[in-house]
Protein backbone atom coordinates (compact mmCIF):
# COMPACT_ATOMS: atom_id res chain seq x y z
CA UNK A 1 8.64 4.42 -11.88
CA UNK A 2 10.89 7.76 -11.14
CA UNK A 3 14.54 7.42 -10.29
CA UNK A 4 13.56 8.14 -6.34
CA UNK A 5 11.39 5.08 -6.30
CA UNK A 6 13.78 2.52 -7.75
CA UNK A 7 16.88 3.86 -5.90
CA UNK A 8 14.41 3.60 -2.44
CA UNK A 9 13.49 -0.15 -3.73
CA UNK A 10 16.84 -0.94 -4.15
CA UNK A 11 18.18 0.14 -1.09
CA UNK A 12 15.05 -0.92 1.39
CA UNK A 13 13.28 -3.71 1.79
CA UNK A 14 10.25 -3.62 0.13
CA UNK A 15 6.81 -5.96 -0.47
CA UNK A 16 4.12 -5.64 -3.62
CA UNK A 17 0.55 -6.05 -2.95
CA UNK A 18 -0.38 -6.83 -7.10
CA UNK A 19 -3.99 -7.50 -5.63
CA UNK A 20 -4.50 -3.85 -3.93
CA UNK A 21 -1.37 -1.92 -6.08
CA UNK A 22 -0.01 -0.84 -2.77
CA UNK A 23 4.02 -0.67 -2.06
CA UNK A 24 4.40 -1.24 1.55
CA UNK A 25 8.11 -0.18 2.71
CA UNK A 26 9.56 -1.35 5.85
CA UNK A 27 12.45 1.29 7.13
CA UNK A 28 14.20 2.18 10.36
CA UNK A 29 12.32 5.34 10.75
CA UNK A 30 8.60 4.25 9.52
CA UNK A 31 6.95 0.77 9.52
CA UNK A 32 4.11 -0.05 7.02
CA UNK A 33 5.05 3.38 5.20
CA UNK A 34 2.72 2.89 2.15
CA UNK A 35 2.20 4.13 -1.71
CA UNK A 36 -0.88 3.82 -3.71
CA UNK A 37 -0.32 2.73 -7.01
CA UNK A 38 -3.42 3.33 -8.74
């Protein structure tokens, strides 16, 4: 995980799909902003 990501988790709110590796973040700006894992 690079320093962007976990300073991003730690300030938003943020759910993990383990079942499809997808980080879904919920901000002000963007809703269902999402990362693929794999």
């Amino acid at each position: 995980m690079s320093p962007e990501v976990s300073v991003f988790l730690r300030f938003k709110k943020v759910s993990y799909s383990k079942n499809k590796r997808i980080w879904t973040f919920s901000t002000n700006k963007v809703k269902g902003f999402s990362i693929n894992t794999l």
